[in-house]
N, C-alpha and C. Protein backbone atom coordinates (compact mmCIF):
# COMPACT_ATOMS: atom_id res chain seq x y z
N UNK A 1 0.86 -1.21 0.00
CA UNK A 1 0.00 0.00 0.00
C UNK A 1 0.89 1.25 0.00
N UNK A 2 0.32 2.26 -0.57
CA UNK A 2 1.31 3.43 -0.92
C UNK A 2 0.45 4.54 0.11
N UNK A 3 1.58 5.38 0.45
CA UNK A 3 1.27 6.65 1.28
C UNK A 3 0.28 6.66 1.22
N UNK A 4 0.09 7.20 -1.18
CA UNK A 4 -1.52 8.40 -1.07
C UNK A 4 -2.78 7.68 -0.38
N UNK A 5 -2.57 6.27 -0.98
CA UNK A 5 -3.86 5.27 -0.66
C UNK A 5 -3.96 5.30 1.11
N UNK A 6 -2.87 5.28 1.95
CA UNK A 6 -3.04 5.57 3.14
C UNK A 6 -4.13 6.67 3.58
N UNK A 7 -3.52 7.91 3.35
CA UNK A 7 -3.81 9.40 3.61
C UNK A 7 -5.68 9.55 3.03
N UNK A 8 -5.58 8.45 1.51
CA UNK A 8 -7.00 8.50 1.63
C UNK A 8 -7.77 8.21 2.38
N UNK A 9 -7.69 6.41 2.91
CA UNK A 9 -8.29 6.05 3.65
C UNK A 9 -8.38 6.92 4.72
N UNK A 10 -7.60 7.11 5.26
CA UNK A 10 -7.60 7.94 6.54
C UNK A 10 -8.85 9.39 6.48
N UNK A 11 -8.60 9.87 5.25
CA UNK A 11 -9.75 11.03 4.93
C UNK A 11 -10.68 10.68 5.17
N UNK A 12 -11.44 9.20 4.40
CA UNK A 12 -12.18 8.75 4.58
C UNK A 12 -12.79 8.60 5.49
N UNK A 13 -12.15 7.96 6.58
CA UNK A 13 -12.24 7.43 8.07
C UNK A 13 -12.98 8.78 8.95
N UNK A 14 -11.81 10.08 8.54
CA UNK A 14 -12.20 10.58 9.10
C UNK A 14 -13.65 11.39 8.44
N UNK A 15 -13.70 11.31 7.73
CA UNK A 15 -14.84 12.18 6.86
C UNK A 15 -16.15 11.08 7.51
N UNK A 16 -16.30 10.09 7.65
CA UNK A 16 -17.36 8.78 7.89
C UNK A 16 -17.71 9.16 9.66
N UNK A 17 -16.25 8.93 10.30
CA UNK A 17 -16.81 8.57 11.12
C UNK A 17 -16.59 9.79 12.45
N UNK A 18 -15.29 11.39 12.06
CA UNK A 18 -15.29 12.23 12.41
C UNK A 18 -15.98 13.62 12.12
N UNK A 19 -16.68 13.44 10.89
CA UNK A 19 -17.46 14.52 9.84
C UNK A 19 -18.43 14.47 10.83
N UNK A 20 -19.19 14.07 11.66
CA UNK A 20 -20.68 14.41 12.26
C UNK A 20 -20.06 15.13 13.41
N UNK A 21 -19.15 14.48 13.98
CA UNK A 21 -18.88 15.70 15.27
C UNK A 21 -18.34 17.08 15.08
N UNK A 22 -17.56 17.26 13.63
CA UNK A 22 -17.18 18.84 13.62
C UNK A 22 -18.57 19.52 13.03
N UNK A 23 -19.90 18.62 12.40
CA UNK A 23 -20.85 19.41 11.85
C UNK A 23 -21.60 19.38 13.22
N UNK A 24 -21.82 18.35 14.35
CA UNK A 24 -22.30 18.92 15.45
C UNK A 24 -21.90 20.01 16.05
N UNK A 25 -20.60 20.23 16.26
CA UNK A 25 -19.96 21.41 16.86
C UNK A 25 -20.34 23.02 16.21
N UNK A 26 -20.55 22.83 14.79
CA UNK A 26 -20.14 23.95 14.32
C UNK A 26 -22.03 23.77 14.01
């Protein structure tokens, strides 16, 4: 597995499963 494919997943991850708490916050 290469970096970019890392850094995506990780976006991902966070977009799935951290995206509701910065749109709760804000």
């Amino acid at each position: 597995m290469s970096t970019t494919t890392l850094l995506i997943i990780i976006i991902v991850i966070l977009v799935l499963g951290g995206g509701g708490f910065f749109f709760r916050r804000r």
